[in-house]
N, C-alpha and C. Protein backbone atom coordinates (compact mmCIF):
# COMPACT_ATOMS: atom_id res chain seq x y z
N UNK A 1 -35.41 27.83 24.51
CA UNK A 1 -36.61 27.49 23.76
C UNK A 1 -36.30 26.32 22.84
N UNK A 2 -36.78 25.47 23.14
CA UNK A 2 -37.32 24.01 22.25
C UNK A 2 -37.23 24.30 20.91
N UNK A 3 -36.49 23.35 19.58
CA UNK A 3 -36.49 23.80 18.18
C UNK A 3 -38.09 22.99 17.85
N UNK A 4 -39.01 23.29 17.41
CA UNK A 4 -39.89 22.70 16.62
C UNK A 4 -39.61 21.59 15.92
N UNK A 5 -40.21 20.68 16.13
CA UNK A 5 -39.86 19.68 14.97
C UNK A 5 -40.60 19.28 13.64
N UNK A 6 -40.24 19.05 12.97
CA UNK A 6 -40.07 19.51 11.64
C UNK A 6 -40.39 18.02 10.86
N UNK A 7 -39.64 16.67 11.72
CA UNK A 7 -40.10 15.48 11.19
C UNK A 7 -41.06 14.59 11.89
N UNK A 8 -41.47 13.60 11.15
CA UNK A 8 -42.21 12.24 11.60
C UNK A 8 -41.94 12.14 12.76
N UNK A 9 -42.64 11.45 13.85
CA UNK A 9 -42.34 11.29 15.07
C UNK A 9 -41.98 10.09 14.93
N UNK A 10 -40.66 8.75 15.68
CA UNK A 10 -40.45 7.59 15.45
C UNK A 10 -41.62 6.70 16.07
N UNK A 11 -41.66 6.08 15.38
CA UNK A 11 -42.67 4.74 15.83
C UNK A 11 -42.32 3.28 15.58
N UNK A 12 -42.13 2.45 16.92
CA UNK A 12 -40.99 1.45 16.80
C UNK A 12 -42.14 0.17 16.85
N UNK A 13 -42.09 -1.27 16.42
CA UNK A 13 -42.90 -2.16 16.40
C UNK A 13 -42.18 -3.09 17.68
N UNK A 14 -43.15 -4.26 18.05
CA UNK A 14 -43.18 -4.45 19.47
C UNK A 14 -41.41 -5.13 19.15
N UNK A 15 -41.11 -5.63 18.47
CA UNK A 15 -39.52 -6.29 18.34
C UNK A 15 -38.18 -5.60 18.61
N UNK A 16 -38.72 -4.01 17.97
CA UNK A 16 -37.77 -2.89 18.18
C UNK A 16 -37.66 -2.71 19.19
N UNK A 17 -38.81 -1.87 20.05
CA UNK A 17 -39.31 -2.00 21.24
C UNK A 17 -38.58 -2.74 21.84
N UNK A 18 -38.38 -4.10 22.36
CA UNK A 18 -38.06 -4.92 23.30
C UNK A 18 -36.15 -5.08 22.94
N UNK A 19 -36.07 -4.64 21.74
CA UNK A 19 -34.16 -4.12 21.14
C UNK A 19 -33.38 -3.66 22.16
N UNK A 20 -34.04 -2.19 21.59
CA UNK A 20 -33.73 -1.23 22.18
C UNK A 20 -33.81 -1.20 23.52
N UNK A 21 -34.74 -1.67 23.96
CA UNK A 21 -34.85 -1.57 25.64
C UNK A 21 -33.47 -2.31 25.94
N UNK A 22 -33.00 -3.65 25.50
CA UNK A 22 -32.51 -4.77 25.96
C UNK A 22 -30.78 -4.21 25.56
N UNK A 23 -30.77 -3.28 24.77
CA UNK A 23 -29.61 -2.69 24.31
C UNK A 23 -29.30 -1.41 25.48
N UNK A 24 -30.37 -0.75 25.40
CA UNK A 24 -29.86 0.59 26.59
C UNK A 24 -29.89 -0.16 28.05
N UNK A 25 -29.96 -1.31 28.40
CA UNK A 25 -29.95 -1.89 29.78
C UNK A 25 -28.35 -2.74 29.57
N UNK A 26 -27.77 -3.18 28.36
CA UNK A 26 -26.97 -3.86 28.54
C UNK A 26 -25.53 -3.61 29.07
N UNK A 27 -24.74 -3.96 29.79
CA UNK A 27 -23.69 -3.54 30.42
C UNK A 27 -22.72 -4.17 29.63
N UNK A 28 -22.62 -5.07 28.38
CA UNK A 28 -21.63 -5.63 27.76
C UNK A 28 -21.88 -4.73 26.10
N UNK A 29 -22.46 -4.02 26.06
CA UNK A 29 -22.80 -3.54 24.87
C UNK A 29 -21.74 -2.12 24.55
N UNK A 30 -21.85 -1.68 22.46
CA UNK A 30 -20.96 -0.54 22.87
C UNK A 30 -21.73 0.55 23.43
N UNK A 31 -20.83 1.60 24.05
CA UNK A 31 -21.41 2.99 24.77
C UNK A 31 -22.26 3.80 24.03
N UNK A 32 -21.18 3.57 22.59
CA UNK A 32 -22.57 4.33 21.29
C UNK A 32 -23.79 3.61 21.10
N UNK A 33 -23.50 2.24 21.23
CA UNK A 33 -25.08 1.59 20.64
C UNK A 33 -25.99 1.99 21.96
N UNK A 34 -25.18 2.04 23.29
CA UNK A 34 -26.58 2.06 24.20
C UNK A 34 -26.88 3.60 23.88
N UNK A 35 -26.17 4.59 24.04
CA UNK A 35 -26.95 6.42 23.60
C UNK A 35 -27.52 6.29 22.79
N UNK A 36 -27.38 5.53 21.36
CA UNK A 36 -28.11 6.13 20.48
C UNK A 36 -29.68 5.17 20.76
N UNK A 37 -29.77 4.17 21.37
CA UNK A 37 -30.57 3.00 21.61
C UNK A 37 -31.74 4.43 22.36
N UNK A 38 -31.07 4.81 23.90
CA UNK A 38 -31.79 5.85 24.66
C UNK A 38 -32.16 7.43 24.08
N UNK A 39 -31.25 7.85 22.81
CA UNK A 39 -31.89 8.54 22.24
C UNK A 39 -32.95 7.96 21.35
N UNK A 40 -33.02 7.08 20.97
CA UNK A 40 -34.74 6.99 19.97
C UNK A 40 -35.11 6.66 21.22
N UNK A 41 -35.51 6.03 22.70
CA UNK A 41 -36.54 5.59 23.10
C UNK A 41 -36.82 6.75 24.08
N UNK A 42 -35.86 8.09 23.69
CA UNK A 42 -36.60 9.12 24.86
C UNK A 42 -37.06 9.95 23.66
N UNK A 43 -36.82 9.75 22.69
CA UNK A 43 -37.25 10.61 21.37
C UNK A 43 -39.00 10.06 21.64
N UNK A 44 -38.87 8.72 21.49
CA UNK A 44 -40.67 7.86 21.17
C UNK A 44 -41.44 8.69 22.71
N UNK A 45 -40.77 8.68 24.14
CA UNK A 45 -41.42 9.26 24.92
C UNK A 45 -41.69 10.67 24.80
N UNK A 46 -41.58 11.34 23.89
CA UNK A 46 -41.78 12.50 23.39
C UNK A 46 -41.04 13.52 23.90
N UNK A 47 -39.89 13.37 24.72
CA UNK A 47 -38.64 14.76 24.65
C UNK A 47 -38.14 14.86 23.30
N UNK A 48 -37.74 16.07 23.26
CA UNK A 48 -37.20 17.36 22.54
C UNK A 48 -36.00 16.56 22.40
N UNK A 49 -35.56 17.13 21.12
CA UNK A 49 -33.87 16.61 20.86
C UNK A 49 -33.21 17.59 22.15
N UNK A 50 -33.31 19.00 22.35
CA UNK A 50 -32.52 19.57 23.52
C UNK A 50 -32.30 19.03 24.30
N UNK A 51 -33.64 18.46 25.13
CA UNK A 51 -33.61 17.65 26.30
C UNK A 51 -32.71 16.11 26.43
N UNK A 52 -32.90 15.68 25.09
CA UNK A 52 -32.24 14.49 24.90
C UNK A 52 -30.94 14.88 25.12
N UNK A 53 -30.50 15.55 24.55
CA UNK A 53 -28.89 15.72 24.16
C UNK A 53 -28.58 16.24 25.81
N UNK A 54 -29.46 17.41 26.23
CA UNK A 54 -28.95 17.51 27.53
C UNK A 54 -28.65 16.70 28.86
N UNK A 55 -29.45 15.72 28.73
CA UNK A 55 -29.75 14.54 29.65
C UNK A 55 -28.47 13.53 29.66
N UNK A 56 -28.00 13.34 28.22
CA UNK A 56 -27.47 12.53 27.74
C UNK A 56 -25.58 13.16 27.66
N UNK A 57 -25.87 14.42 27.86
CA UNK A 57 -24.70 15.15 27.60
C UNK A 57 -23.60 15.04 26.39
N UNK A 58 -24.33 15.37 25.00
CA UNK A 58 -24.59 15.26 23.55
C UNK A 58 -24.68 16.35 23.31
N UNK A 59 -24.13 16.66 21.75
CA UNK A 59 -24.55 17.89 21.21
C UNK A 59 -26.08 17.46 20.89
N UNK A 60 -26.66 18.44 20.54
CA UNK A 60 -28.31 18.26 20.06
C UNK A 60 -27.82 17.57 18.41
N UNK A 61 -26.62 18.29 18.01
CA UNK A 61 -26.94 17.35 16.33
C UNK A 61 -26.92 15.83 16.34
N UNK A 62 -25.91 15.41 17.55
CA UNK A 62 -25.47 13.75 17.41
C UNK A 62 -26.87 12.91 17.96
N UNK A 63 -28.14 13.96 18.25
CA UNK A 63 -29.47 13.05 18.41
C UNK A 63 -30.19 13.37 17.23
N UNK A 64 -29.72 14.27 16.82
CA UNK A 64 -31.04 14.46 15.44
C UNK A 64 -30.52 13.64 14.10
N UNK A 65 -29.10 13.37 14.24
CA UNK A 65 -28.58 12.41 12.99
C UNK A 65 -28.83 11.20 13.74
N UNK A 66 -28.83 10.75 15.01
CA UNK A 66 -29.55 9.73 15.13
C UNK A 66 -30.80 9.13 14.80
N UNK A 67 -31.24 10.12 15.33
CA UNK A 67 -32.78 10.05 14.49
C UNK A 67 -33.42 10.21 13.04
N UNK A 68 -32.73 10.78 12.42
CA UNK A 68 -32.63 10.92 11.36
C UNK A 68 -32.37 9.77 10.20
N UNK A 69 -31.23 8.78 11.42
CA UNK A 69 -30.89 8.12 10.39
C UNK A 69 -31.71 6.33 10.54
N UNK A 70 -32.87 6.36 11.61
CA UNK A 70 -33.54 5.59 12.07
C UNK A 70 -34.71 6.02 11.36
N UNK A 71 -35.17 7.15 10.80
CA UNK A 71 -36.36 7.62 9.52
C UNK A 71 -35.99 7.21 8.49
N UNK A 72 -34.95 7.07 8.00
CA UNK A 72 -34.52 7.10 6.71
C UNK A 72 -34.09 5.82 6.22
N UNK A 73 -33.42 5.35 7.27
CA UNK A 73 -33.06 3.69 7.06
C UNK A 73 -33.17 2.49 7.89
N UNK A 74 -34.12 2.62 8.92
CA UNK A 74 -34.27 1.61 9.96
C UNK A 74 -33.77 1.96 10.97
N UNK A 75 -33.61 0.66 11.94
CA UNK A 75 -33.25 0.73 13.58
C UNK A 75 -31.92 0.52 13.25
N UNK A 76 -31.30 -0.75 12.53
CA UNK A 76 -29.70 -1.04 12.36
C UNK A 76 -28.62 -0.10 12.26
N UNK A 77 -29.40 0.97 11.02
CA UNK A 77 -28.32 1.72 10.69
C UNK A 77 -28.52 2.99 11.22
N UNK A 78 -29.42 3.17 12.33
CA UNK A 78 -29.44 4.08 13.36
C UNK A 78 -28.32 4.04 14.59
N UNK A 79 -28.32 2.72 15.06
CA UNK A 79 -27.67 2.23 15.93
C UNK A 79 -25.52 1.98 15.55
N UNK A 80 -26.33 1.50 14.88
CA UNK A 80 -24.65 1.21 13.65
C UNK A 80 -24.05 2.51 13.42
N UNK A 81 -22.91 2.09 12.02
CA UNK A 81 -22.59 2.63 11.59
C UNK A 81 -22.63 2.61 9.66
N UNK A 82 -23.14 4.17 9.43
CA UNK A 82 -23.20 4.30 7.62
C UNK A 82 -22.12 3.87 7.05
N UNK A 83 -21.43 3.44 5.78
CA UNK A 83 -20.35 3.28 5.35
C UNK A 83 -19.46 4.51 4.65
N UNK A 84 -18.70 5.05 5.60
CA UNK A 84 -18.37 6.35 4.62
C UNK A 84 -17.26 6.44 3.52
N UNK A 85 -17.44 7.50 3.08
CA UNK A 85 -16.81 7.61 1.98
C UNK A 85 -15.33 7.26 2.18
N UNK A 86 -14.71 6.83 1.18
CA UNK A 86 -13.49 6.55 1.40
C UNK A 86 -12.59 6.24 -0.11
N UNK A 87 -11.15 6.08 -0.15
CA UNK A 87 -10.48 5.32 -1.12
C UNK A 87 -11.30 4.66 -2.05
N UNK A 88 -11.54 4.64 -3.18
CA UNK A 88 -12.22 3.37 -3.93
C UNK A 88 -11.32 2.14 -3.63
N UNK A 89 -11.95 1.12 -4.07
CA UNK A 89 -10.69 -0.63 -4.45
C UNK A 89 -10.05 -0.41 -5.44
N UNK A 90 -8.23 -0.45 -5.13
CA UNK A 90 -7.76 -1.03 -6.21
C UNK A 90 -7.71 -1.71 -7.04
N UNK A 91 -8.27 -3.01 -6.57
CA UNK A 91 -8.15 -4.33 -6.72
C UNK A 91 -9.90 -4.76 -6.91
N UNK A 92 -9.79 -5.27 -8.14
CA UNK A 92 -11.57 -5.81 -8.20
C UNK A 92 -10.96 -7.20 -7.93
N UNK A 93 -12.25 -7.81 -7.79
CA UNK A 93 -12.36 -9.14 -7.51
C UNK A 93 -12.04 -10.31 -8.24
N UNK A 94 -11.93 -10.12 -9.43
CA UNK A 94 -11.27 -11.37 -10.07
C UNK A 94 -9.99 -10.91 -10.27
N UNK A 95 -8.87 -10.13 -10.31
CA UNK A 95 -7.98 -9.67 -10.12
C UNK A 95 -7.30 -10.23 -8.46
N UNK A 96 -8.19 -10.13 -7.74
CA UNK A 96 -7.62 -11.13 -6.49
C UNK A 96 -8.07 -12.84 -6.54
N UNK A 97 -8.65 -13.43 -7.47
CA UNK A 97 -8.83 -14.40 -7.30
C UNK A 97 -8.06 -14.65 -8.63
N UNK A 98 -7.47 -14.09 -9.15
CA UNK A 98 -5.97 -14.51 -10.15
C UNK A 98 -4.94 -14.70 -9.07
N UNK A 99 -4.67 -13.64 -8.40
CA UNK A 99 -3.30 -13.94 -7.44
C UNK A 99 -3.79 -15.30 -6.59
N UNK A 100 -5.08 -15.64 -5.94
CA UNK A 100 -4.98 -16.92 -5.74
C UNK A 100 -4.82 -18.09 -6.14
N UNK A 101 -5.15 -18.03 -7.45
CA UNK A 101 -4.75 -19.36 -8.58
C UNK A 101 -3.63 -19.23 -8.44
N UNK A 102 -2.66 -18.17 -8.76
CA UNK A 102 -1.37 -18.04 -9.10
C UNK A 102 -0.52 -18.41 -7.77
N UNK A 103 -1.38 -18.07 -6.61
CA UNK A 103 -0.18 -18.78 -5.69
C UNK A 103 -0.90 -20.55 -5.00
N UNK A 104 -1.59 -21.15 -6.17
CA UNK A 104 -2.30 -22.44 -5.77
C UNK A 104 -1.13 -23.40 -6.64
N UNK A 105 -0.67 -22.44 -7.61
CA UNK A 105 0.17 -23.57 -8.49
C UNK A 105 1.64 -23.69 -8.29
N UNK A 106 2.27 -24.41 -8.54
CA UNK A 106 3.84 -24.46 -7.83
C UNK A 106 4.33 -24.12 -8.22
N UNK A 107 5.63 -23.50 -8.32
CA UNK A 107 5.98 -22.66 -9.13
C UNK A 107 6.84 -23.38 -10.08
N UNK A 108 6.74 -25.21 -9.95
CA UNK A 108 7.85 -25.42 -11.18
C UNK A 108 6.69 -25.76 -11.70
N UNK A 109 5.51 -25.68 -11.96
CA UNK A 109 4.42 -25.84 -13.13
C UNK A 109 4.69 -24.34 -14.13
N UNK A 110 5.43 -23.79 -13.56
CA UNK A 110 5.03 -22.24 -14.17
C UNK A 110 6.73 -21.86 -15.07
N UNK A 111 7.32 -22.54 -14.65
CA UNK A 111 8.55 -22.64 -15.08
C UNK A 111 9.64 -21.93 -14.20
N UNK A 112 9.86 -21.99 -13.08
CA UNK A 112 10.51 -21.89 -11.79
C UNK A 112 11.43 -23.02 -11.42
N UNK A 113 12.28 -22.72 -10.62
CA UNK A 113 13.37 -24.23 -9.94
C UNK A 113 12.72 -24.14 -8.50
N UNK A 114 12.34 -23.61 -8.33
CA UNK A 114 12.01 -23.36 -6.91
C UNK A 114 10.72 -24.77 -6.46
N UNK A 115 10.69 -24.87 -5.75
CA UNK A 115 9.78 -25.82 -4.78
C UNK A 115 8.53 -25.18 -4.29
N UNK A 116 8.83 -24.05 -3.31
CA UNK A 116 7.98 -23.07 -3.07
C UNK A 116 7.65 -21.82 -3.79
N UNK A 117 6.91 -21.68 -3.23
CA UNK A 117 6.33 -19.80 -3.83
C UNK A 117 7.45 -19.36 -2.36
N UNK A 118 8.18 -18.00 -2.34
CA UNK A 118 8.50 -17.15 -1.89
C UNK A 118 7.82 -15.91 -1.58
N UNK A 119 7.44 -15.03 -0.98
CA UNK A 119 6.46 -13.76 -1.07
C UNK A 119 7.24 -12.99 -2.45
N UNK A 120 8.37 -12.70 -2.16
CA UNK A 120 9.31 -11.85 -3.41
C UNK A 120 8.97 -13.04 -4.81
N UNK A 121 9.17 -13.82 -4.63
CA UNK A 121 9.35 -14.66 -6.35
C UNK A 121 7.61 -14.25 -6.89
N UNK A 122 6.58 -14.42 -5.64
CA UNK A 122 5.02 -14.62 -6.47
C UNK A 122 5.12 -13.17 -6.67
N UNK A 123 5.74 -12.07 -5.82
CA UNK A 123 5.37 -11.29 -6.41
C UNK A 123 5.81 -10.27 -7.76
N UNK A 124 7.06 -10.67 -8.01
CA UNK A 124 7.38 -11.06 -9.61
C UNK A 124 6.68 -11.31 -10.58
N UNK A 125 6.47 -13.01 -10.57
CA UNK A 125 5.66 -13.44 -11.24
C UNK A 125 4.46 -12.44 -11.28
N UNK A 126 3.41 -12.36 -10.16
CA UNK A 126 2.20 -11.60 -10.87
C UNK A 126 2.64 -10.10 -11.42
N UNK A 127 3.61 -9.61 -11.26
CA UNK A 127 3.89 -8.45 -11.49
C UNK A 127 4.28 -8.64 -13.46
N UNK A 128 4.77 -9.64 -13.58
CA UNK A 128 5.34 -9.98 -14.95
C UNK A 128 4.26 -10.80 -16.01
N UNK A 129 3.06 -11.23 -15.29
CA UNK A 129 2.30 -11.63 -15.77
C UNK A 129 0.97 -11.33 -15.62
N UNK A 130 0.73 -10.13 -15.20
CA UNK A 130 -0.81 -9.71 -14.86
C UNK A 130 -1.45 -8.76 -15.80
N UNK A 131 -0.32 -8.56 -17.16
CA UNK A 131 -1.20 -7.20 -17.66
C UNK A 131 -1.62 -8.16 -18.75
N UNK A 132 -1.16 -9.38 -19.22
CA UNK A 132 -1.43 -10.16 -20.18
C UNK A 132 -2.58 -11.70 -19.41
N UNK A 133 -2.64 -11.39 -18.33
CA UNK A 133 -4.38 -11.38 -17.40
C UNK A 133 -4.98 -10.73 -17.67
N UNK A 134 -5.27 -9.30 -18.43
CA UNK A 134 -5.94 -8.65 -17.86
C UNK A 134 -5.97 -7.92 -16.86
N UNK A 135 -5.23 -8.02 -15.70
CA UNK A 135 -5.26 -7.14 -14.27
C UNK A 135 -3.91 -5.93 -14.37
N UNK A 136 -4.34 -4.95 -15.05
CA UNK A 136 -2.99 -4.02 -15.07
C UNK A 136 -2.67 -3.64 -13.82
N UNK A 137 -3.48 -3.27 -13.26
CA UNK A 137 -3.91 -2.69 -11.34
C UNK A 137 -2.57 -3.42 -10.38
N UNK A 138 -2.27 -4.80 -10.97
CA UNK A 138 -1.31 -5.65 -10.31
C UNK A 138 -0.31 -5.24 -10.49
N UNK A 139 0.28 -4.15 -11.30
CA UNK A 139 1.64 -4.05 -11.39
C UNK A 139 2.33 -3.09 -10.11
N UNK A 140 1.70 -2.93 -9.17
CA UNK A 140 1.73 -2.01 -8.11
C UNK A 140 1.85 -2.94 -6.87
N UNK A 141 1.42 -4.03 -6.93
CA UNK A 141 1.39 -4.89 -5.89
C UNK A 141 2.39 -4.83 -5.43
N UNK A 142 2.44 -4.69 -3.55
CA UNK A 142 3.51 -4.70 -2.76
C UNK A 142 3.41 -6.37 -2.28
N UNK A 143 4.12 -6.47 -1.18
CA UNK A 143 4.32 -8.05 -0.91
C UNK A 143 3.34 -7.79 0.59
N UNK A 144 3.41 -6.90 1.15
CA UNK A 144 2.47 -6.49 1.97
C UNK A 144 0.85 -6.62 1.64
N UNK A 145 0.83 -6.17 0.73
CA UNK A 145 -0.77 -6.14 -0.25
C UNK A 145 -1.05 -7.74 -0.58
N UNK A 146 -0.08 -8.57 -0.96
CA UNK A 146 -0.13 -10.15 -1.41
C UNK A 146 -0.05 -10.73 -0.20
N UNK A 147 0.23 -10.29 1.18
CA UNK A 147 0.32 -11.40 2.34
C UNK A 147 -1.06 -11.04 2.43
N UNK A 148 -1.48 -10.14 2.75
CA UNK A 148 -3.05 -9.65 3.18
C UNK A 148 -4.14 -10.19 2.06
N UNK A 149 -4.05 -10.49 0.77
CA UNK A 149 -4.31 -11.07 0.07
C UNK A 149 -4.37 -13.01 0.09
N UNK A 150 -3.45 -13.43 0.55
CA UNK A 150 -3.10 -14.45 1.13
C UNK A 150 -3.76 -14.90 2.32
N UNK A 151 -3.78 -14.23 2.98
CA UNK A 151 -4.12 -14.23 4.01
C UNK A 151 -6.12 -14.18 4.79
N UNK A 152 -6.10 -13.75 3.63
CA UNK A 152 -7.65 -13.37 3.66
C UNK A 152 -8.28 -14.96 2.82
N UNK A 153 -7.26 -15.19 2.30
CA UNK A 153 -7.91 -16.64 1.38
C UNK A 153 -7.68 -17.74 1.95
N UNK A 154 -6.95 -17.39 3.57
CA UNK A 154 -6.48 -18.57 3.97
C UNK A 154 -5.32 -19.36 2.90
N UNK A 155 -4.52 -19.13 2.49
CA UNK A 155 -3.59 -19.66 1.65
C UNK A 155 -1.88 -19.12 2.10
N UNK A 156 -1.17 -20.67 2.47
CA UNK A 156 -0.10 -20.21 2.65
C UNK A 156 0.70 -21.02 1.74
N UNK A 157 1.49 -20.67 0.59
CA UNK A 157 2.09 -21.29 -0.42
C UNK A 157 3.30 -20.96 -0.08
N UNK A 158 4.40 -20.44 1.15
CA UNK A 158 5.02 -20.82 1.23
C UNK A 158 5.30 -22.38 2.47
N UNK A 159 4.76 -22.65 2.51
CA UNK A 159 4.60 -23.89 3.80
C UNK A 159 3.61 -24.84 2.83
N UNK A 160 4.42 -26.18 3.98
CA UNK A 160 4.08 -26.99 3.30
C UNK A 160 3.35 -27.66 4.77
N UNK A 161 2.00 -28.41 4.71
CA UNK A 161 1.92 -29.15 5.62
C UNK A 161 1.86 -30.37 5.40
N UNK A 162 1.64 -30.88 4.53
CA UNK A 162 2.00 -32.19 4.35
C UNK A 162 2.56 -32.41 2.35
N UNK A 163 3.27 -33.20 2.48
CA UNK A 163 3.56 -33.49 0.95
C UNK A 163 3.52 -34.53 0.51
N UNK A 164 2.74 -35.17 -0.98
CA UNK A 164 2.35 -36.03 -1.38
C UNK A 164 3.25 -35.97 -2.58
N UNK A 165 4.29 -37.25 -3.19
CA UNK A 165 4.85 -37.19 -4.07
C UNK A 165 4.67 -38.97 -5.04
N UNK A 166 4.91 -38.78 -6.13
CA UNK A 166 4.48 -40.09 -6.32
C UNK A 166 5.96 -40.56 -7.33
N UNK A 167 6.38 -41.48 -6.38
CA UNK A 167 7.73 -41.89 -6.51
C UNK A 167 7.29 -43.19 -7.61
N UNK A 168 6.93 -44.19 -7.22
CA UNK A 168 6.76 -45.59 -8.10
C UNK A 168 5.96 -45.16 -9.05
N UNK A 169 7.04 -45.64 -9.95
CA UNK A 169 6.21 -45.50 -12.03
C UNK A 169 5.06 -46.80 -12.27
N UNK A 170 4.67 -47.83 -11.12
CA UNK A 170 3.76 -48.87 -10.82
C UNK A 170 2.63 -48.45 -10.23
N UNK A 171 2.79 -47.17 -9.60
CA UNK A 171 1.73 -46.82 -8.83
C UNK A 171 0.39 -47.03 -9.01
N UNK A 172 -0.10 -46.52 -10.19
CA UNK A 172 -1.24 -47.25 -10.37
C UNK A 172 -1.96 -48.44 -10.59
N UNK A 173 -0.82 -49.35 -11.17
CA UNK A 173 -1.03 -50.66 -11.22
C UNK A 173 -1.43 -51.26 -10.12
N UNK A 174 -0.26 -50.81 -8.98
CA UNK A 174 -0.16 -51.37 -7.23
C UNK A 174 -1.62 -50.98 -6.66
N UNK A 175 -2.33 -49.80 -7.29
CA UNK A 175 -3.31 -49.31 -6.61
C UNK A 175 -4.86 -50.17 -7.19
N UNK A 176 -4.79 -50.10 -8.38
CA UNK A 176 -6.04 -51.25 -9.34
C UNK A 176 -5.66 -52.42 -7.74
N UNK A 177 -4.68 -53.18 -8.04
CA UNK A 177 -4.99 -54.15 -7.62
C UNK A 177 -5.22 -54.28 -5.94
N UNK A 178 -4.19 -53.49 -5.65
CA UNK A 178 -4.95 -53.38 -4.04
C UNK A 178 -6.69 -52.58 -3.84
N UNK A 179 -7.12 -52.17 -4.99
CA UNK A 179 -8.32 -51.68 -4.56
C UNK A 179 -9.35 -52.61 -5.09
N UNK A 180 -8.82 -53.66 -6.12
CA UNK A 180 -9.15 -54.24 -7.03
C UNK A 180 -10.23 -53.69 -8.15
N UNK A 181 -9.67 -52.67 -8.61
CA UNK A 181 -9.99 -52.25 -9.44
C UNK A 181 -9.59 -52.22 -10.98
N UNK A 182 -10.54 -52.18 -11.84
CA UNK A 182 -9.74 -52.29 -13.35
C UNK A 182 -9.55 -51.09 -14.03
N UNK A 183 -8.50 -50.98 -14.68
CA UNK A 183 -8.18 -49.16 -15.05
C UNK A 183 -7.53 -49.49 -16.47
């Protein structure tokens, strides 16, 4: 026996409509997006979650949280996925955009002999200088946590790809006049 239903019946507009169709036909798509695509559009033809789930070979709950979650928040996050609970951030956001300043500057601006940043030396430094930032959270930083950090900013401070040094104490003079400019 059929459970009664209890909610709204879905009702999709002609854009959804032509989605979903174009999603449960697609052969490059994921396996979840096309089920859950064919559970709302056999839900709109008016089968029973039983029938759905049976057809589909589903528990009956993994169509009614489908559906459920296409009442409550649209087609996307029917199809998709909710964001679940998890870990909070260690790390807020200006707390990672300190470690990027910090590995933008060289390290003999900072008072270093070194040429480069090292992964071990930056992560020193922010470790020795982040609670007087503000970022106490940094004193935990692994070098693992700072490549991925790095890495996400596109920033590699140990490599160099090109280097610009300015050798002649004339330089600017040489430059006024080859640009002919007055300075």
């Amino acid at each position: 026996m059929p459970f009664p239903k209890k909610r709204s019946p879905v009702q999709f507009s002609e854009q959804e409509l032509l989605k979903l169709e174009s999603i449960r036909k697609s052969r490059t798509e994921e396996k979840r997006r096309t089920l859950r695509a064919s559970f709302l559009l056999d839900s709109l033809s008016g089968l029973s979650d039983e029938a759905i789930a049976l057809h589909h070979h589903v528990s009956r709950s993994t169509v009614v949280l489908c559906i459920q979650k296409f009442l409550q928040f649209g087609l996307d996050a029917a199809l998709g996925e909710l964001p679940r609970p998890g870990k909070p951030r260690q790390l807020p956001d200006d707390a990672i955009a300190w470690i990027q300043h910090c590995a933008c500057q060289k390290p003999k601006e900072v008072g270093y002999s070194y040429q480069l940043w090292t992964y071990k030396l930056l992560v020193a430094h922010i470790r020795q200088h982040c609670v007087a930032a503000g970022h106490p959270a940094l004193l935990r930083l692994s070098r693992s946590k700072l490549h991925k950090i790095l890495r996400q900013g596109e920033l590699r401070p140990h490599k160099i790809r090109y280097y610009v040094e300015k050798r002649d104490s004339d330089f600017e003079h040489k430059m006024a006049n080859v640009l002919h400019v007055t300075v």
